[in-house]
Protein backbone atom coordinates (compact mmCIF):
# COMPACT_ATOMS: atom_id res chain seq x y z
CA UNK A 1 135.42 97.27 94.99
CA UNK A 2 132.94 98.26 97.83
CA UNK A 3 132.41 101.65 96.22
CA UNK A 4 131.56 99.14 93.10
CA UNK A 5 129.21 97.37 95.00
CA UNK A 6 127.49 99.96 96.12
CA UNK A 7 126.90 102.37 92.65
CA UNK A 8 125.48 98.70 91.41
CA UNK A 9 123.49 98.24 94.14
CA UNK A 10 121.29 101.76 93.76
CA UNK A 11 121.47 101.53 90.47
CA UNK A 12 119.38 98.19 90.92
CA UNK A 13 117.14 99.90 93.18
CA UNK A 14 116.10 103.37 90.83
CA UNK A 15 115.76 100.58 87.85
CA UNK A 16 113.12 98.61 89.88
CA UNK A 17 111.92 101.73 91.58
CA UNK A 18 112.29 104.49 89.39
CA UNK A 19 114.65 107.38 90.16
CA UNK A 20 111.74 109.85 91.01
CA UNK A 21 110.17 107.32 93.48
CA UNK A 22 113.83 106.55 95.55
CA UNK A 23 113.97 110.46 95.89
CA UNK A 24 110.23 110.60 97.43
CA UNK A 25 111.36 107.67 99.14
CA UNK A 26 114.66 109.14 100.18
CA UNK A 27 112.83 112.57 101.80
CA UNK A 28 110.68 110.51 103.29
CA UNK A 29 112.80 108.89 104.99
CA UNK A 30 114.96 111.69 106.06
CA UNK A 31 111.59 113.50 107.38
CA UNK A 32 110.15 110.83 109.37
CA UNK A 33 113.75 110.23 110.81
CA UNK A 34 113.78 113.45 111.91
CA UNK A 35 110.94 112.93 114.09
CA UNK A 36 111.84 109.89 115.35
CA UNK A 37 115.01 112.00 116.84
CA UNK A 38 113.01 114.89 117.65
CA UNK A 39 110.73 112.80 120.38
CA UNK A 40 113.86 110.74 121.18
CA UNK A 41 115.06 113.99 122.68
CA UNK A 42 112.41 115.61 124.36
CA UNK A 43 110.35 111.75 125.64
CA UNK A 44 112.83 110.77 128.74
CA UNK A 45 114.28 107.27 128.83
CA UNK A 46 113.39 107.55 125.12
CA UNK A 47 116.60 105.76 122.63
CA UNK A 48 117.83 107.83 119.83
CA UNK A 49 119.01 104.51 118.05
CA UNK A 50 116.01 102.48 118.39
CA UNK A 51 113.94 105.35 117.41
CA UNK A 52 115.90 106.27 114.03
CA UNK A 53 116.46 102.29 113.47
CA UNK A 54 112.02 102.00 113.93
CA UNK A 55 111.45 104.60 111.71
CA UNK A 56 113.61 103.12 108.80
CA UNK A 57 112.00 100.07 109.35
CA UNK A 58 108.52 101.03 109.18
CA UNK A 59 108.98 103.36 106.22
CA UNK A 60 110.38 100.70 104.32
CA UNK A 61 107.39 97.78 105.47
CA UNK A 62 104.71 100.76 104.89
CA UNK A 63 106.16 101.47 101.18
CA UNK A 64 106.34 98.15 100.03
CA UNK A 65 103.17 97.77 101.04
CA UNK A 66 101.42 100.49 99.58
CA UNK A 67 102.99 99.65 96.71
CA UNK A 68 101.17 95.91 96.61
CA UNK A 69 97.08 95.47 95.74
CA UNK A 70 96.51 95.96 99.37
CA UNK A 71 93.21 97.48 100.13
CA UNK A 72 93.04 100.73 102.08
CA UNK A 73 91.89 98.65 105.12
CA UNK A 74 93.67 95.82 104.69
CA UNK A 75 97.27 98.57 104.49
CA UNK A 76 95.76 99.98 107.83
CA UNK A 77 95.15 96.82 109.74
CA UNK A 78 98.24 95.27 108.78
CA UNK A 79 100.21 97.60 109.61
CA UNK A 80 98.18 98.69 113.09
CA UNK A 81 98.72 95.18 114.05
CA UNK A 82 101.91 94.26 112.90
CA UNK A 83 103.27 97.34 114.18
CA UNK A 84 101.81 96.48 117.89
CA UNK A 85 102.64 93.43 117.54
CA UNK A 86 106.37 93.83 116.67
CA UNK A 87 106.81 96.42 119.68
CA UNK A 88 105.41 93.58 122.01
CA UNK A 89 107.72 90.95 120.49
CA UNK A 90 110.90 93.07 120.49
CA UNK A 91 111.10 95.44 123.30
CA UNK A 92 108.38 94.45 125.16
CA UNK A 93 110.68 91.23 125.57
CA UNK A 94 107.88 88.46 124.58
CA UNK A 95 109.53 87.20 121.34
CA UNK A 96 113.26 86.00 122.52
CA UNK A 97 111.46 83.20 125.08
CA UNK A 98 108.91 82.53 122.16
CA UNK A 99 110.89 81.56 119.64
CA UNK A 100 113.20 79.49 121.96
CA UNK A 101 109.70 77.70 121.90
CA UNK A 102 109.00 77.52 118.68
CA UNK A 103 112.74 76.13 117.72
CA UNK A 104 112.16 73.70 120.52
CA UNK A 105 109.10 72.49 120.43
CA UNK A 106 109.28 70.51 117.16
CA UNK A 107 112.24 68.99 118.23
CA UNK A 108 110.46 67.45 120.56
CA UNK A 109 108.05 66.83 118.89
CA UNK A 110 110.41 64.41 116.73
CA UNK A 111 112.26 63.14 119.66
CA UNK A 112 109.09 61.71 120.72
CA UNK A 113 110.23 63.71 124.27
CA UNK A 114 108.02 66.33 126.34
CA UNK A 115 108.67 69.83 125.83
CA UNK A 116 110.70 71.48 129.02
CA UNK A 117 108.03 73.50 130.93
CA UNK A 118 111.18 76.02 131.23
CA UNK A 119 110.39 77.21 128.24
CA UNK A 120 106.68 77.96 128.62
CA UNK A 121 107.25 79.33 131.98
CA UNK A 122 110.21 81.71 130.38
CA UNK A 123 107.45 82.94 127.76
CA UNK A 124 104.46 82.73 130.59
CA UNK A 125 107.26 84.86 132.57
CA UNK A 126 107.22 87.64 129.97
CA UNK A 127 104.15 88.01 129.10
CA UNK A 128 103.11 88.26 132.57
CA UNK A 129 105.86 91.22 133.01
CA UNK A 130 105.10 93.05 130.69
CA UNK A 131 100.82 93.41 131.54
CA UNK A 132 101.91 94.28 135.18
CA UNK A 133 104.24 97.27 133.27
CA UNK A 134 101.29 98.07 131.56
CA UNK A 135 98.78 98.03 134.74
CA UNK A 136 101.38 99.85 136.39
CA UNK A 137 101.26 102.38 134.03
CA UNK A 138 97.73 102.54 133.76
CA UNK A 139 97.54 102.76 137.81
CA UNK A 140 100.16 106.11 137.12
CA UNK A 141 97.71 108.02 134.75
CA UNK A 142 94.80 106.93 137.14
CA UNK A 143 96.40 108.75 140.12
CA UNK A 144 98.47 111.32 137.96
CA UNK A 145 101.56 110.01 139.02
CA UNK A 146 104.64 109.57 136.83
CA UNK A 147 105.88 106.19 135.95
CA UNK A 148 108.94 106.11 133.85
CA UNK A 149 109.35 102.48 132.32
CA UNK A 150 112.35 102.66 129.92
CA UNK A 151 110.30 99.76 128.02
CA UNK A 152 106.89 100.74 127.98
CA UNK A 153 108.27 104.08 127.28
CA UNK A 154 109.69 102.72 124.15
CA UNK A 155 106.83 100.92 122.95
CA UNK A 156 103.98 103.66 123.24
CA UNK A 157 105.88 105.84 121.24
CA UNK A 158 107.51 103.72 118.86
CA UNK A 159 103.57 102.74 118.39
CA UNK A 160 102.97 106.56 117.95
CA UNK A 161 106.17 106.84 115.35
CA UNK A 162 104.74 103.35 113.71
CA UNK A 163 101.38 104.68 113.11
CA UNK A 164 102.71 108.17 111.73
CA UNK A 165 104.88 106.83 109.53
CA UNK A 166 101.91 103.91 107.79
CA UNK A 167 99.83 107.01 107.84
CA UNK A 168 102.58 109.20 106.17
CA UNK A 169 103.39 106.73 103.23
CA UNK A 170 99.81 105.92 102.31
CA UNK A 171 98.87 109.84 101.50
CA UNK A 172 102.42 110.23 99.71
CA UNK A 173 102.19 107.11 97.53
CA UNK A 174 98.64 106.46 96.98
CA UNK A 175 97.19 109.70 97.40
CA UNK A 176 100.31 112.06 96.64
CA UNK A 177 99.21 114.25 99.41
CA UNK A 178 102.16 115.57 101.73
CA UNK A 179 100.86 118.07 103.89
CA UNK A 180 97.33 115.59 105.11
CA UNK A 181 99.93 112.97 105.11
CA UNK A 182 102.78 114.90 107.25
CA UNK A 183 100.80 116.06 109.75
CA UNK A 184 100.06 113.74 112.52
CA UNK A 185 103.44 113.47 112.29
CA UNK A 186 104.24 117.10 112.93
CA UNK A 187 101.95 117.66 115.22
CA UNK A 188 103.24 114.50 117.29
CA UNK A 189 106.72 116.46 116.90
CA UNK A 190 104.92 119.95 117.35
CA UNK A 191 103.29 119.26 120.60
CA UNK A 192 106.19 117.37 122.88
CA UNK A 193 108.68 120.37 121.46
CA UNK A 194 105.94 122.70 123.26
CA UNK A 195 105.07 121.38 125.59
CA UNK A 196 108.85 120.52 127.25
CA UNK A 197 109.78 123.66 125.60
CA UNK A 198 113.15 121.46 124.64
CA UNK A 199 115.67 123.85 122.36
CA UNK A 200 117.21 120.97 120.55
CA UNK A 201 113.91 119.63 119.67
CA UNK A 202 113.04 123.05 117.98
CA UNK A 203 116.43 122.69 116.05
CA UNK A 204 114.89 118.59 114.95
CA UNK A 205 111.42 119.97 114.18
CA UNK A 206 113.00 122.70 112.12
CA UNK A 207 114.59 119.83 110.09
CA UNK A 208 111.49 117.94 109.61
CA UNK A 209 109.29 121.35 108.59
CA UNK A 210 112.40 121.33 105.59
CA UNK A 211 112.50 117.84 104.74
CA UNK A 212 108.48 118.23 104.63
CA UNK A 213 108.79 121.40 101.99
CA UNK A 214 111.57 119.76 99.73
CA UNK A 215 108.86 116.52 99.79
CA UNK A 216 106.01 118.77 98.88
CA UNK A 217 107.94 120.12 95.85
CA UNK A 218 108.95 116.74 94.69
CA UNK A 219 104.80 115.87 94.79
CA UNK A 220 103.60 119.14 92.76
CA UNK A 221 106.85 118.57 90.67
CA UNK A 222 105.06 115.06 89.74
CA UNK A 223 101.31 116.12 89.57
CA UNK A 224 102.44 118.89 87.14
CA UNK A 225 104.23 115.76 84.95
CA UNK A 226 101.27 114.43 84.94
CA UNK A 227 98.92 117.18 83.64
């Protein structure tokens, strides 16, 4: 019955996608994956699992996207911001304490009661955490010292991965360009397997040099349909 479920379920998806788009969107997915894993084992304090879990995320918000009337612009600020601003909400540790605020506050609102400070101080609390992280790391760089923060750690480069990946989809679906599209990507990759000189990040950026080819075939494959 599962098995059922499932057969129905991507048949759904190549009827409202197309077949030739899910595969795109299927290499895609398994190259930018592979450099999500590929920094999450060379970047220390750096999760495999929320690394992997971002990138299937964003490739998913950045292809739906590209596929809607957005404007260039409008594609690249909404997902620059949304992408920063998701980080901040999620890992960064800002968003549980807000929402409690949001559910809360029109509650009170209708109770005709006022609003617990607790719950502004919880989100003031945050906020201010995560800016002394952030100064903190700043002071690190200033003085050349090393500051690992499991959190900021996370949300630089899941901002790096973010920003790859946005960049990535636009050239592949509106421009059908892997390589230009690709390569901030590899080079991201490229550059922390070189510079920690990490073996099992050559074996990851091997994957993702393969995943790229098989991606570039499928894009000549469809540019030759269309001549």
């Amino acid at each position: 019955m599962t098995t059922m479920r499932q057969v129905g379920f991507m048949r759904r998806l190549v009827e409202r996608f197309g077949g030739f788009e899910m595969l795109q969107l299927s290499l895609l997915g398994i190259t930018l994956g592979c450099v999500g894993l590929g920094l999450s084992v060379v970047v220390t304090r750096l999760s495999s699992g929320f690394m992997l879990l971002l990138a299937i995320v964003s490739i998913w918000m950045a292809w739906l996207m590209s596929r809607s009337r957005l404007p260039n612009w409008g594609y690249a600020l909404l997902g620059s911001l949304g992408g920063a601003l998701g980080l901040i909400l999620t890992v960064g540790g800002v968003g549980r304490p807000l929402l409690s605020l949001l559910i809360n506050l029109p509650i009170q609102l209708i109770q005709n009661k006022p609003l617990d400070p607790a719950h502004w101080q919880a989100v003031e609390a945050s906020y201010s955490t995560l800016i002394a992280r952030f100064i903190n790391w700043l002071d690190g760089v200033s003085t050349q010292t090393l500051v690992i923060d499991p959190t900021f750690i996370s949300i630089v480069w899941g901002l790096a991965l973010w920003l790859a990946v946005f960049w990535s989809v636009w050239w592949v679906r509106r421009r059908t360009s892997v390589l230009p599209g690709l390569l901030p990507a590899l080079v991201l990759l490229g550059f922390n397997v070189y510079y920690t000189k990490s073996e099992i990040g050559i074996f990851w950026l091997t994957l993702t040099a393969g995943s790229a080819l098989a991606l570039q075939a499928c894009a000549n494959y469809s540019k030759s349909r269309r001549r």
